[in-house]
N, C-alpha and C. Protein backbone atom coordinates (compact mmCIF):
# COMPACT_ATOMS: atom_id res chain seq x y z
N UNK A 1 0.83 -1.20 0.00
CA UNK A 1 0.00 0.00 0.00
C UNK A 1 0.87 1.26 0.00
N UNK A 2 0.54 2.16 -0.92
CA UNK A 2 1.05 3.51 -0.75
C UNK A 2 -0.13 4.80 -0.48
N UNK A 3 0.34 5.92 -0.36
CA UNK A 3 -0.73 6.83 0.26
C UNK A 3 0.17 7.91 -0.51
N UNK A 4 -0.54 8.81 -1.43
CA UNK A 4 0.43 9.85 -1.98
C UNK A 4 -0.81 11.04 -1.28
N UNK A 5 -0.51 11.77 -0.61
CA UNK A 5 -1.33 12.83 -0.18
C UNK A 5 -0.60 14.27 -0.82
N UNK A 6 -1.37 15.04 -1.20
CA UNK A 6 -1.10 16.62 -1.35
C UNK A 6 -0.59 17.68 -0.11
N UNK A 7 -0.22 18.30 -0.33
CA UNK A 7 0.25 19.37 0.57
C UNK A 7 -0.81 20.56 1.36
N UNK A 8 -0.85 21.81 0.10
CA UNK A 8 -2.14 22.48 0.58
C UNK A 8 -3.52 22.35 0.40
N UNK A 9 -3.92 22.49 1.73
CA UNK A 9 -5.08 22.57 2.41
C UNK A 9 -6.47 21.07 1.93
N UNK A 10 -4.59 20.24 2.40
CA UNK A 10 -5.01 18.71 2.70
C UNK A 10 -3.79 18.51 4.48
N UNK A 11 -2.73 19.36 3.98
CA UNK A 11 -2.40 18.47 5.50
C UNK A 11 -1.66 20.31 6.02
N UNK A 12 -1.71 21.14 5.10
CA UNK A 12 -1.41 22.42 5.41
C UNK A 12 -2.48 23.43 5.65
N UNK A 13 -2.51 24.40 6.21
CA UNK A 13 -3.99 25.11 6.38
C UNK A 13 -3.48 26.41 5.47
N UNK A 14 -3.40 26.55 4.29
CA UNK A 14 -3.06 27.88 3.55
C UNK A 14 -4.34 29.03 4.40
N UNK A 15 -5.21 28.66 4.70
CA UNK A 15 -6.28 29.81 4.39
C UNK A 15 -5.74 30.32 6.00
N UNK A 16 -5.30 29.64 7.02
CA UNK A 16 -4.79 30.32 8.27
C UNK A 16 -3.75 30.99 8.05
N UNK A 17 -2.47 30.13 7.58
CA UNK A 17 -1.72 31.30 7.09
C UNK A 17 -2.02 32.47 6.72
N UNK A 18 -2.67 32.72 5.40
CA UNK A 18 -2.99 34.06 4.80
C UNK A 18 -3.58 34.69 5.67
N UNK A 19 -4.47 34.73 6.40
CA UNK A 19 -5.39 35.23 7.33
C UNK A 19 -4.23 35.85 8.54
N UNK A 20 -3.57 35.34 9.00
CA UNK A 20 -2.48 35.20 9.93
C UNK A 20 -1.35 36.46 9.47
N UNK A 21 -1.61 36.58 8.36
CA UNK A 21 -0.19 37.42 7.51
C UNK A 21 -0.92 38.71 7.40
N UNK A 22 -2.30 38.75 7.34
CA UNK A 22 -2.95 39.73 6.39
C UNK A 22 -3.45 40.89 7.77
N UNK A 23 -4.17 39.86 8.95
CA UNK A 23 -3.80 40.11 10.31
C UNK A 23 -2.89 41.33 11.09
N UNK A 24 -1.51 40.33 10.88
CA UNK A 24 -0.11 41.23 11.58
C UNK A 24 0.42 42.46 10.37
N UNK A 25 -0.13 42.12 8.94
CA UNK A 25 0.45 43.34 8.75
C UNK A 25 -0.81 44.60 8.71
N UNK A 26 -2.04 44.22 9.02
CA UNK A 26 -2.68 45.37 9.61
C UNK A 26 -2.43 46.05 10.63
N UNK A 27 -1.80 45.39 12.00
CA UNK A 27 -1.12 45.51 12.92
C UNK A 27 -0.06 46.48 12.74
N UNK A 28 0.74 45.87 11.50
CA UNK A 28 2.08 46.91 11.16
C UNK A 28 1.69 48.33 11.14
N UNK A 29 0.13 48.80 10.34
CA UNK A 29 0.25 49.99 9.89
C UNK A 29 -0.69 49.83 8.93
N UNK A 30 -0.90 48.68 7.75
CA UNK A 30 -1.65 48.85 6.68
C UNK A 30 -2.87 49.31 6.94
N UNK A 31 -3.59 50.08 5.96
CA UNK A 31 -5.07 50.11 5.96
C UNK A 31 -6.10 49.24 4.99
N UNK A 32 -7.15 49.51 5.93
CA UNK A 32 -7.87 48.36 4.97
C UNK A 32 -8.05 49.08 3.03
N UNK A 33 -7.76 49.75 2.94
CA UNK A 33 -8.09 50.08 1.56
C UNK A 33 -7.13 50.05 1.12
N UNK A 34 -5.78 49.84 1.75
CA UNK A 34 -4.55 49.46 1.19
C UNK A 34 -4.57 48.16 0.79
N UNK A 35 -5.37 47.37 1.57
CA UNK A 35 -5.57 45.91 1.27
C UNK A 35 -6.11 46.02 0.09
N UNK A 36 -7.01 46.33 -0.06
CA UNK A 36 -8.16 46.43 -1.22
C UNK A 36 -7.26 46.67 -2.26
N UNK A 37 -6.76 47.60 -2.59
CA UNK A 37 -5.94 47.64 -3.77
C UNK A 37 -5.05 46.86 -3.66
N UNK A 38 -4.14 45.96 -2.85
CA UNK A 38 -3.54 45.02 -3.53
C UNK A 38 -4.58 43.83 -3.76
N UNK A 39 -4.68 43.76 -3.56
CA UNK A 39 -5.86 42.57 -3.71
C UNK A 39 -6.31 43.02 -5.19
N UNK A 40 -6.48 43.86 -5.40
CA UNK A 40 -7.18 44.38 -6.68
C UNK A 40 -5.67 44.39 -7.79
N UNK A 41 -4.92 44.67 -7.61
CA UNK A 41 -3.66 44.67 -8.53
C UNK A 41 -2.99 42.98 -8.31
N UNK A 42 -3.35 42.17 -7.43
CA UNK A 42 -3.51 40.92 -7.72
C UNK A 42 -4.06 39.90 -8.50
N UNK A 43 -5.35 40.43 -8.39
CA UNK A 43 -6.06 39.68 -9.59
C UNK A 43 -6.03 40.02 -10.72
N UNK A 44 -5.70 41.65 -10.89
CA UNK A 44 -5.49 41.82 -12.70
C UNK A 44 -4.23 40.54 -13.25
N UNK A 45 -3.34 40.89 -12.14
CA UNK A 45 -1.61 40.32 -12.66
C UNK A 45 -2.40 38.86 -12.79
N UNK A 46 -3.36 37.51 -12.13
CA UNK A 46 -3.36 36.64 -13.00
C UNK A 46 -5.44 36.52 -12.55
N UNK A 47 -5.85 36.31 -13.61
CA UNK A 47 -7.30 35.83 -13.42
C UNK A 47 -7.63 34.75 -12.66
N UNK A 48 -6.59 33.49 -12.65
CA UNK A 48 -7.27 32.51 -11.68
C UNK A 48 -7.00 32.82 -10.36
N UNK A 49 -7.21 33.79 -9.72
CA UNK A 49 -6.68 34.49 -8.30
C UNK A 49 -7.15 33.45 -6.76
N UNK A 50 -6.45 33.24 -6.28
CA UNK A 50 -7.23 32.46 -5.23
C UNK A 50 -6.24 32.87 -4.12
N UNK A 51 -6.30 32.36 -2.66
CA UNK A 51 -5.82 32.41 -1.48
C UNK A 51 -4.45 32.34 -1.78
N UNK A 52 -3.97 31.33 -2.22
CA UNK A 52 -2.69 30.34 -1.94
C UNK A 52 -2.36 31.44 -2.56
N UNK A 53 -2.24 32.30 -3.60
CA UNK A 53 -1.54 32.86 -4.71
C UNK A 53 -1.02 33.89 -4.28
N UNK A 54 -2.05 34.44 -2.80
CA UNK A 54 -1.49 36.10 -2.43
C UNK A 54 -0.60 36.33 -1.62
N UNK A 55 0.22 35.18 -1.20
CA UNK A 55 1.48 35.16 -0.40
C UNK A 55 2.42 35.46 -1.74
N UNK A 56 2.60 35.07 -2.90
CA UNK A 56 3.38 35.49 -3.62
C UNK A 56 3.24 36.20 -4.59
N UNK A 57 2.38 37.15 -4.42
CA UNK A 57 2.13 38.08 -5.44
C UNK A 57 2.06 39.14 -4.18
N UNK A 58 1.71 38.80 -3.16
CA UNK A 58 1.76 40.51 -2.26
C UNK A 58 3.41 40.84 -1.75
N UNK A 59 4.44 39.80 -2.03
CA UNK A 59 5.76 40.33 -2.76
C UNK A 59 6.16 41.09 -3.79
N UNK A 60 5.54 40.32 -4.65
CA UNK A 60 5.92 41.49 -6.07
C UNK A 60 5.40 42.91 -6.44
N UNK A 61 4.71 43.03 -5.22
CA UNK A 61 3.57 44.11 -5.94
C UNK A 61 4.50 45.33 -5.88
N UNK A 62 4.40 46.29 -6.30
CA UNK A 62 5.17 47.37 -5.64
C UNK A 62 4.06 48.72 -4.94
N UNK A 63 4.50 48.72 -3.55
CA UNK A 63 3.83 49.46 -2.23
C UNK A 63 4.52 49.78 -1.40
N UNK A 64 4.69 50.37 -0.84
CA UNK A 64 5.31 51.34 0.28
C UNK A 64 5.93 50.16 1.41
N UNK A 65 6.96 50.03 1.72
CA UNK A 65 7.14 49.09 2.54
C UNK A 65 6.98 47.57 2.44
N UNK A 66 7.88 47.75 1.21
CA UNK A 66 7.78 46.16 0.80
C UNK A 66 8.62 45.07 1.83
N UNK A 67 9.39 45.95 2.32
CA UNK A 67 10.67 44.87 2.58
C UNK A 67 9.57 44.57 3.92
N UNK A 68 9.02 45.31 4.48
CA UNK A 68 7.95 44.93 5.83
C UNK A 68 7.36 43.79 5.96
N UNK A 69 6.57 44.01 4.12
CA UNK A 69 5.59 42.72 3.85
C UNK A 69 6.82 41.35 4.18
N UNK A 70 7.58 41.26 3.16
CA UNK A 70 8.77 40.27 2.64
C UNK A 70 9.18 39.43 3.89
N UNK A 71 9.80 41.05 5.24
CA UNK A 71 10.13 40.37 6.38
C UNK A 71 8.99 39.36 7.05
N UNK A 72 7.91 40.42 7.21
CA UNK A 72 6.81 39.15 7.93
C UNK A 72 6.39 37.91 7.21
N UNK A 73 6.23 37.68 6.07
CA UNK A 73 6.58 36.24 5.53
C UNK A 73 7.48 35.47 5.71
N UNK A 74 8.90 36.18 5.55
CA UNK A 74 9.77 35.22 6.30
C UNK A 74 9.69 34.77 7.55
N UNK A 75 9.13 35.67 8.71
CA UNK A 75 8.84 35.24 9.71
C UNK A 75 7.52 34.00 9.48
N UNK A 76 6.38 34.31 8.94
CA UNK A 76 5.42 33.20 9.29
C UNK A 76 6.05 31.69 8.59
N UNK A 77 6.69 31.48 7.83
CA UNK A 77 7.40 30.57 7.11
C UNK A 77 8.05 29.69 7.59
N UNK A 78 9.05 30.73 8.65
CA UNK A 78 10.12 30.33 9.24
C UNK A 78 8.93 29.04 10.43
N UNK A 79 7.76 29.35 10.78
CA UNK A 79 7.17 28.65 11.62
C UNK A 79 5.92 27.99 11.23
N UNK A 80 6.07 27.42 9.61
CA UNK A 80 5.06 26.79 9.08
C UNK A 80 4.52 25.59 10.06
N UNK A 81 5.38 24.99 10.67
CA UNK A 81 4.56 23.87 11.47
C UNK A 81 3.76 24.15 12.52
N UNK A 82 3.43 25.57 12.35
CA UNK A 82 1.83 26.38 13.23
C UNK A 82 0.98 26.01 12.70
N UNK A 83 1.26 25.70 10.95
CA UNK A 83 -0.55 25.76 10.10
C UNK A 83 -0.40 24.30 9.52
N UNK A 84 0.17 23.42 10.24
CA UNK A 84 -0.16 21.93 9.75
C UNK A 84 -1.16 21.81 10.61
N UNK A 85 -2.41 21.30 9.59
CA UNK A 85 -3.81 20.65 10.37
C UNK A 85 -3.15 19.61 11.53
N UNK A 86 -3.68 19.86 12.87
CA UNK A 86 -3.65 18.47 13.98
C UNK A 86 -4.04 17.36 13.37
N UNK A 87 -4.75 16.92 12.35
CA UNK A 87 -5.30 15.74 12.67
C UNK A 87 -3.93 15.10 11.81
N UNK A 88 -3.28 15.48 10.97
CA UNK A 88 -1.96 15.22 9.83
C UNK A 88 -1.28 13.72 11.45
N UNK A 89 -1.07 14.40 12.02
CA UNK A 89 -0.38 13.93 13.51
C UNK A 89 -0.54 12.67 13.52
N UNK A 90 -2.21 12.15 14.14
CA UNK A 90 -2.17 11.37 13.98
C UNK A 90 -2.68 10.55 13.02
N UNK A 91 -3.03 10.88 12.31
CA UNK A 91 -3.05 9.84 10.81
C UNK A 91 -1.74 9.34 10.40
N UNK A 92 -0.67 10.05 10.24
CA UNK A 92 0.92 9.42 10.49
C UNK A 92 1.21 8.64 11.44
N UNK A 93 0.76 8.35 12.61
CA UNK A 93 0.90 7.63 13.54
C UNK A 93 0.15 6.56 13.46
N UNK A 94 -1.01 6.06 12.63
CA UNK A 94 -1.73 5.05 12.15
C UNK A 94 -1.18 4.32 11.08
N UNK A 95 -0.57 4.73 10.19
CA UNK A 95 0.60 4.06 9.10
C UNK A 95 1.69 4.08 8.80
N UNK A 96 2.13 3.01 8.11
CA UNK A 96 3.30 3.03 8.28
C UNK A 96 4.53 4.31 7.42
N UNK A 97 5.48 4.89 7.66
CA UNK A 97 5.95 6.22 7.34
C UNK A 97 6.85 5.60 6.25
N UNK A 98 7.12 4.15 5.63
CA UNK A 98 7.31 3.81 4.27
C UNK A 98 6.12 3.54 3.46
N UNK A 99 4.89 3.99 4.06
CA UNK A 99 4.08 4.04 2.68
C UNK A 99 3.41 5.44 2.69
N UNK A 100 3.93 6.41 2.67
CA UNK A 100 3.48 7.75 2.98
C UNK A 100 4.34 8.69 2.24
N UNK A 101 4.04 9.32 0.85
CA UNK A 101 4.39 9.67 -0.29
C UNK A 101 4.16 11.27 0.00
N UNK A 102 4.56 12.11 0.20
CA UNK A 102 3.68 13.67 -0.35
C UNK A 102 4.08 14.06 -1.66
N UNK A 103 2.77 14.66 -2.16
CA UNK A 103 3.45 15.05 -3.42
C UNK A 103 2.60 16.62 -3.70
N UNK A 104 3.70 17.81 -3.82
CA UNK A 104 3.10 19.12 -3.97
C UNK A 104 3.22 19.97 -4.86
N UNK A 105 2.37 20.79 -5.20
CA UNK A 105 2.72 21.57 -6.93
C UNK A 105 3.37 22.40 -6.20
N UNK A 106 4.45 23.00 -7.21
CA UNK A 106 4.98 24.14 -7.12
C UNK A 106 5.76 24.35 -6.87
N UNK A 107 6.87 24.18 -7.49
CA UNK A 107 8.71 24.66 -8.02
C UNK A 107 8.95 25.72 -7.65
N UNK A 108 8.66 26.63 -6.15
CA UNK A 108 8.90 27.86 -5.90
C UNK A 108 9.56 27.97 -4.83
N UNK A 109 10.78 28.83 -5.01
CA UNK A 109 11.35 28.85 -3.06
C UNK A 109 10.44 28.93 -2.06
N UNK A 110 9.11 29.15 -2.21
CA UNK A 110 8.32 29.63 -1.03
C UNK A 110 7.80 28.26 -0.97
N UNK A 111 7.37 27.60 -1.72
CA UNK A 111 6.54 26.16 -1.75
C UNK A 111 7.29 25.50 -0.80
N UNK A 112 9.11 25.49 -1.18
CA UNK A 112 9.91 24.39 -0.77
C UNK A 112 10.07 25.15 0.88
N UNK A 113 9.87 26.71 1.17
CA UNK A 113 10.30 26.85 2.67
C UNK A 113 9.15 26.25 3.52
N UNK A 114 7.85 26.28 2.88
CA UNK A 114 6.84 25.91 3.58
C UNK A 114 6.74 24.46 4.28
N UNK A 115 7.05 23.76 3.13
CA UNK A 115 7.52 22.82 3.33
C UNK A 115 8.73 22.12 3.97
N UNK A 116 9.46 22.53 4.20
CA UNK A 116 10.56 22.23 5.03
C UNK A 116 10.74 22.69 6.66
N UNK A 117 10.07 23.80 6.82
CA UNK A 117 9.97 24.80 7.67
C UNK A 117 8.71 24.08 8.28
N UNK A 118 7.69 23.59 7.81
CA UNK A 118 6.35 22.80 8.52
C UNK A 118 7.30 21.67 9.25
N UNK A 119 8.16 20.79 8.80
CA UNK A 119 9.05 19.97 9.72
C UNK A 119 7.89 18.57 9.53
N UNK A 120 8.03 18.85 8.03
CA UNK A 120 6.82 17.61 7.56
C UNK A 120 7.58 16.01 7.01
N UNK A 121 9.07 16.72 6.82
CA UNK A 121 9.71 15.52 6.45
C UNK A 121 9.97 14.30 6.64
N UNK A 122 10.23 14.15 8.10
CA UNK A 122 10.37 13.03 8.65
C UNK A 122 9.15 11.76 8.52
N UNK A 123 8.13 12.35 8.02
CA UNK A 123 6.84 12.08 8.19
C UNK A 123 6.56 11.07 7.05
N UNK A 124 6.97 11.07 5.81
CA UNK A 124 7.14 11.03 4.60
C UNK A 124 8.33 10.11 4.24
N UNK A 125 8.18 8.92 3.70
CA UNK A 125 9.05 7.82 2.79
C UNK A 125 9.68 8.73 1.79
N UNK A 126 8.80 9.22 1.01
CA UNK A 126 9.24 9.90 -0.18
C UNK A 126 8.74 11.51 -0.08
N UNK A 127 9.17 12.53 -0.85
CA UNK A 127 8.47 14.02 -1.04
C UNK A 127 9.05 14.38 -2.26
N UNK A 128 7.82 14.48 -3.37
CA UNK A 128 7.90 15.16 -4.57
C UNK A 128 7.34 16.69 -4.74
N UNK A 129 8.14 17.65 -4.74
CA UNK A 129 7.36 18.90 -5.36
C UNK A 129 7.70 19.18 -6.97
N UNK A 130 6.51 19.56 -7.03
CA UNK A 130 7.06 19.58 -8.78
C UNK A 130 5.70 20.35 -9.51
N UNK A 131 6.31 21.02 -10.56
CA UNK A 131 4.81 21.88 -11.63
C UNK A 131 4.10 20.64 -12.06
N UNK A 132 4.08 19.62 -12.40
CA UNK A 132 3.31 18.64 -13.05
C UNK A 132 2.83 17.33 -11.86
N UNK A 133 1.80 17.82 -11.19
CA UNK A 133 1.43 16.49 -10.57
C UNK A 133 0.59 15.38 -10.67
N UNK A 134 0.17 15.12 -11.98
CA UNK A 134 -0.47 14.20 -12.38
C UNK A 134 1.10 13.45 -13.16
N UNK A 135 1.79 13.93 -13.83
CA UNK A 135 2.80 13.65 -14.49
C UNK A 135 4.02 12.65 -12.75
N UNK A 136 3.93 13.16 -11.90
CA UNK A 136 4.85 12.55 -11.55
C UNK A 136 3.75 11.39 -10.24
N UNK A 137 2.51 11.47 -10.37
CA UNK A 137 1.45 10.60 -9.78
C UNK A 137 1.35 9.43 -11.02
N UNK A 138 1.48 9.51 -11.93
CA UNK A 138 2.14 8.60 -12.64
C UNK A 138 3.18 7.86 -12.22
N UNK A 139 4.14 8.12 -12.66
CA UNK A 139 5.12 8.05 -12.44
C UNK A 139 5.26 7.20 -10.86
N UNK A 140 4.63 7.51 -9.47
CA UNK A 140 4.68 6.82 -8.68
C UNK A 140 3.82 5.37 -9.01
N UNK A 141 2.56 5.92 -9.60
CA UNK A 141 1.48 4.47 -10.15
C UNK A 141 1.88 3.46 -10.60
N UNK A 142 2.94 3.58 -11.16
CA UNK A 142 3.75 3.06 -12.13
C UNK A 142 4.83 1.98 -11.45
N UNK A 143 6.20 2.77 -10.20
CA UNK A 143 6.79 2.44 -9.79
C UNK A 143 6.14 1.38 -9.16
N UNK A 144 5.21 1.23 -8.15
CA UNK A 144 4.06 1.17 -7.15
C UNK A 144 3.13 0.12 -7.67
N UNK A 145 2.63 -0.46 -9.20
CA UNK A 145 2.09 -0.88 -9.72
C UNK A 145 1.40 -2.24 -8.61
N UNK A 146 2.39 -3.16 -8.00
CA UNK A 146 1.66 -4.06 -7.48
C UNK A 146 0.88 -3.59 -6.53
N UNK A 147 1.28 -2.62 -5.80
CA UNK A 147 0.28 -2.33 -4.82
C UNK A 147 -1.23 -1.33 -4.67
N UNK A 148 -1.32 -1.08 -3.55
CA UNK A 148 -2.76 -0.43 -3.57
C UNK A 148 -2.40 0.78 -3.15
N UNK A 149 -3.13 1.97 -4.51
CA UNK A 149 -2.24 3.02 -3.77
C UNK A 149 -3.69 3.91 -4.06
N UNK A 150 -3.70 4.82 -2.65
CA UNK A 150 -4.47 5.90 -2.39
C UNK A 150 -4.13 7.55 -2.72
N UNK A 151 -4.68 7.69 -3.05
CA UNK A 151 -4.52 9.80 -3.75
C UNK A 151 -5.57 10.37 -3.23
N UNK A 152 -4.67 11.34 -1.72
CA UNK A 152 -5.71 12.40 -0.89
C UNK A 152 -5.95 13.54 -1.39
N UNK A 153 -6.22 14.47 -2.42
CA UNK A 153 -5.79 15.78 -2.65
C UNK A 153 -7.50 16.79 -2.57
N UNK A 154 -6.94 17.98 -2.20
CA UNK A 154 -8.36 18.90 -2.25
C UNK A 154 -8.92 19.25 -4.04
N UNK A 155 -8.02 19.27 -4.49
CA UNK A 155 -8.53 20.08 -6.13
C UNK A 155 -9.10 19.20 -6.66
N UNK A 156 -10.63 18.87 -7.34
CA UNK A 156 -11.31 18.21 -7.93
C UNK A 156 -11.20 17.73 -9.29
N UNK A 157 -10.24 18.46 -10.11
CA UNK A 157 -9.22 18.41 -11.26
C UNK A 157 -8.77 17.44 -11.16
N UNK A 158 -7.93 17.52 -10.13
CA UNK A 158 -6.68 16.52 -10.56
C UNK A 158 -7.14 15.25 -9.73
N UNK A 159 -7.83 15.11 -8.71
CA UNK A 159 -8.91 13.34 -8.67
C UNK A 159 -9.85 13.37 -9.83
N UNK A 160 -10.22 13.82 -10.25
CA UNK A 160 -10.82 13.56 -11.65
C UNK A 160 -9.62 13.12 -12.78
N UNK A 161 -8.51 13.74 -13.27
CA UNK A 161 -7.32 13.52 -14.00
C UNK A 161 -7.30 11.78 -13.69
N UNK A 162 -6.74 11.93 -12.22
CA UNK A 162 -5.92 10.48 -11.71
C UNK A 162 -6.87 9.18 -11.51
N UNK A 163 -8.18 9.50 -11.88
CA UNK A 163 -9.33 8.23 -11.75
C UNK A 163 -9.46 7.83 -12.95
N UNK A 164 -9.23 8.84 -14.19
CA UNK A 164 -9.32 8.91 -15.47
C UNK A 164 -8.31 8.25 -16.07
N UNK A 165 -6.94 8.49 -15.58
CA UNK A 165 -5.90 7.97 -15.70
C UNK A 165 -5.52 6.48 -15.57
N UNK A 166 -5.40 6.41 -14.39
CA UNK A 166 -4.56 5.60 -13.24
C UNK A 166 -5.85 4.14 -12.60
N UNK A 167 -5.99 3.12 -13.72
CA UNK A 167 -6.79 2.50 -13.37
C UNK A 167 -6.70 1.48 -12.02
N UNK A 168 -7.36 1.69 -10.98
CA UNK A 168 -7.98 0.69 -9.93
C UNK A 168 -7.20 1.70 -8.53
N UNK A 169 -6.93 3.08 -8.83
CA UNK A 169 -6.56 4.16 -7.98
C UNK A 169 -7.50 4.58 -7.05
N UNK A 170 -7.45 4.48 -5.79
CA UNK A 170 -8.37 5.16 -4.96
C UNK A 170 -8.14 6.79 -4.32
N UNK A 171 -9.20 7.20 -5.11
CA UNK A 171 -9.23 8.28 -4.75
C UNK A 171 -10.17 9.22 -3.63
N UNK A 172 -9.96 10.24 -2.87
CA UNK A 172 -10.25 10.66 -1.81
C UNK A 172 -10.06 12.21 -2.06
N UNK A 173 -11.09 13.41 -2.37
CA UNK A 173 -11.21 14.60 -2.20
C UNK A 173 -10.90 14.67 -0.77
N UNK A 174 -10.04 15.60 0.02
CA UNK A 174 -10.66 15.89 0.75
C UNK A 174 -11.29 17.91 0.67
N UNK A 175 -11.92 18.18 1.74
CA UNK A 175 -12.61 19.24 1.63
C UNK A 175 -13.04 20.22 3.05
N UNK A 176 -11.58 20.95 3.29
CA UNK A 176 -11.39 21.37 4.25
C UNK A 176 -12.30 22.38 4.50
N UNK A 177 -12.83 22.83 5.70
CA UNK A 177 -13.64 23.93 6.14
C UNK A 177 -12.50 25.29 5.33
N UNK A 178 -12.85 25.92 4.84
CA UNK A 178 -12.22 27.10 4.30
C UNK A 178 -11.56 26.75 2.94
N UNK A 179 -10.86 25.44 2.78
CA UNK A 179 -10.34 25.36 2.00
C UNK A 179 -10.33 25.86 0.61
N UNK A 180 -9.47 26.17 -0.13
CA UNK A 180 -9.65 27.34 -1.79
C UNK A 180 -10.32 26.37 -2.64
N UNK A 181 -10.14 24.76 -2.71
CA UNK A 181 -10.69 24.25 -3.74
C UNK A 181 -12.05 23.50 -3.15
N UNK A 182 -12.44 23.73 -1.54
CA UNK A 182 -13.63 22.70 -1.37
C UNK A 182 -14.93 22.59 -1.87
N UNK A 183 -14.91 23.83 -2.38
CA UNK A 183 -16.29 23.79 -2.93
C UNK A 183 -16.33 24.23 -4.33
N UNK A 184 -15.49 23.11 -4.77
CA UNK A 184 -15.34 22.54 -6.55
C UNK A 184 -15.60 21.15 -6.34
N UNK A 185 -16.67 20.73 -6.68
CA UNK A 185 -16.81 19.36 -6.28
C UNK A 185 -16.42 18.18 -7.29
N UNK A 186 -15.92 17.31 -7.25
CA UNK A 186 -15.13 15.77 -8.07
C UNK A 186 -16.86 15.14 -8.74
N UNK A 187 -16.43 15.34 -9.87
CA UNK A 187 -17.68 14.19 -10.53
C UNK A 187 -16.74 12.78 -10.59
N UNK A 188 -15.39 12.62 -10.32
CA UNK A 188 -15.39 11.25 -9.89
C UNK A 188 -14.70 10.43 -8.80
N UNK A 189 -14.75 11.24 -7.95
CA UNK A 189 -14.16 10.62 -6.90
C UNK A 189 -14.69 9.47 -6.34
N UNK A 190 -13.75 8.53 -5.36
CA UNK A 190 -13.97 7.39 -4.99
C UNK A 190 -14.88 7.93 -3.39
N UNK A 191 -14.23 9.09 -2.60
CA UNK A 191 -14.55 9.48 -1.32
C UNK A 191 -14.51 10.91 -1.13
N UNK A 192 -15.57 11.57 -0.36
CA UNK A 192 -14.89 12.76 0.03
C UNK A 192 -15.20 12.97 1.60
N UNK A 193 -14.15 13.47 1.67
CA UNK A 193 -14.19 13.74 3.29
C UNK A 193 -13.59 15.18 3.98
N UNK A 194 -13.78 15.26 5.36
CA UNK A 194 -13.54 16.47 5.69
C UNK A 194 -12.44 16.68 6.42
N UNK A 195 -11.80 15.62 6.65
CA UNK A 195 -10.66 15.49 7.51
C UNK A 195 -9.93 14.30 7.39
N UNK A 196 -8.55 14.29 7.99
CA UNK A 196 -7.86 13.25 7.92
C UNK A 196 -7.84 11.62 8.17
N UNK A 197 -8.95 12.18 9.41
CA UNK A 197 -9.54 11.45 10.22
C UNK A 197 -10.36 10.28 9.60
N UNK A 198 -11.28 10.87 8.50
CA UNK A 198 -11.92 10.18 7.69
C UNK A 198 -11.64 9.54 6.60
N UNK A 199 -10.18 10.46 6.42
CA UNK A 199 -9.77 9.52 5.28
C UNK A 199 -9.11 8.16 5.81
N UNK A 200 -8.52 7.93 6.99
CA UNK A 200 -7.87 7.28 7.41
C UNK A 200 -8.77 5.96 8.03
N UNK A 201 -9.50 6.01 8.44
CA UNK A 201 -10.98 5.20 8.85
C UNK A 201 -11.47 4.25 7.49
N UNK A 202 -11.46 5.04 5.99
CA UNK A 202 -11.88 4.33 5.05
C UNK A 202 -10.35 3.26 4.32
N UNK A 203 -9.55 4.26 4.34
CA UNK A 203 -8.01 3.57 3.77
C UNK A 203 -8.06 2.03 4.72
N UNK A 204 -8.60 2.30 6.17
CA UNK A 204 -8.18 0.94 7.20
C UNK A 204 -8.96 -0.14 6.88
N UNK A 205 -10.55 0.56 6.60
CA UNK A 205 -11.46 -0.11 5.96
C UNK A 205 -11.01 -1.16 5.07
N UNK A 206 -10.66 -0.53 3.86
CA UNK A 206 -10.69 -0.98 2.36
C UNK A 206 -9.61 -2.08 3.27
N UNK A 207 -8.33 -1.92 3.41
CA UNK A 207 -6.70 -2.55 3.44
C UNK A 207 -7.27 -3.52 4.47
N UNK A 208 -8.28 -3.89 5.21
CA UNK A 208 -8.94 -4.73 6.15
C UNK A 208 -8.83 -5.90 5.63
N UNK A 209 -10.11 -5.30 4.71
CA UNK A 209 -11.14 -6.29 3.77
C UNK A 209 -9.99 -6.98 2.67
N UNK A 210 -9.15 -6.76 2.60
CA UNK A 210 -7.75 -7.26 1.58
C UNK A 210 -7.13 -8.18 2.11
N UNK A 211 -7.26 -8.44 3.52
CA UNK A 211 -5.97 -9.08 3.96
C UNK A 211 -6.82 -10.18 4.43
């Protein structure tokens, strides 16, 4: 059995972060209509605008006190293992940590501090980040072939992609309270659930009834 789970806002809470950032730098000084316009010069720069995106675009923007913004990111970063969901904990503690795969989009220094800085590693047999994650969910399907392998991710895309794909793959939306993609719903998912908790209850299920 393998378990390839996603990163954000399957075992990371992006939407606390942002909230958390947006928070302390009101604190700093910003005003709310300062917000407003970046937020607004955010979404011109790309149309698919969502949560996850405004940690790295409220870098580039240019505003009065950038290096302010820049510093307090480095600070919340530096202590990503604040916004790993509790339940991540023990669901790792229910299986075994050679069949426990993460795999996360996004080839960006910020992706990889989040990730490293959450102190998620140890946790994990393997960790792929990469722009193409159906391309390298392959690629594990593949390696992995005899066994039974599970795919946790929030975006309804890409469990739709990997059911389409990747025949006799179990798949699992999950669909975090806040989460950016939960309420895009999977026309084919195998499960959806709201927590780790649940995913982990059905994975024990199924791997039961096998043995």
């Amino acid at each position: 059995m393998k378990i390839v789970i996603g990163f954000d806002d399957t075992i990371f809470d992006t939407y606390k972060l942002t909230q958390t950032l947006l928070n302390n730098l009101k604190k700093a000084g910003y005003k709310s209509a300062e917000f407003k316009e970046i937020y607004k010069k955010a979404k011109e720069k790309k149309s698919d605008f969502n949560q996850k995106e405004i940690i790295d675009l409220l870098i580039n923007l240019d505003f009065d006190n950038k290096m302010g913004v820049t510093a307090e990111i480095a600070s919340l970063l530096k202590n990503s293992e604040n916004f790993i969901y509790p339940d991540f904990y023990k669901f790792f503690n229910n299986f075994n940590k050679k069949d426990l795969i993460l795999l996360s989009f996004g080839l960006t220094s910020l992706q990889k501090k989040k990730i490293k800085n959450s102190k998620v590693n140890n946790f994990f047999d393997k960790i792929y980040i990469t722009d193409n994650k159906m391309e390298k969910l392959e690629s594990i399907y593949r390696k992995y072939s005899i066994e039974r392998l599970f795919f946790i991710d929030d975006k309804a895309s890409e469990i739709d992609q990997a059911e389409k794909l990747l025949t006799g793959i179990v798949t699992i939306k999950i669909e975090r309270l806040r989460g950016v993609y939960s309420i895009i719903k999977s026309e084919k998912t195998n499960f959806v659930v709201k927590n780790l908790s649940q995913a982990e209850k059905i994975i024990k299920k199924l791997t039961t009834k096998e043995k």
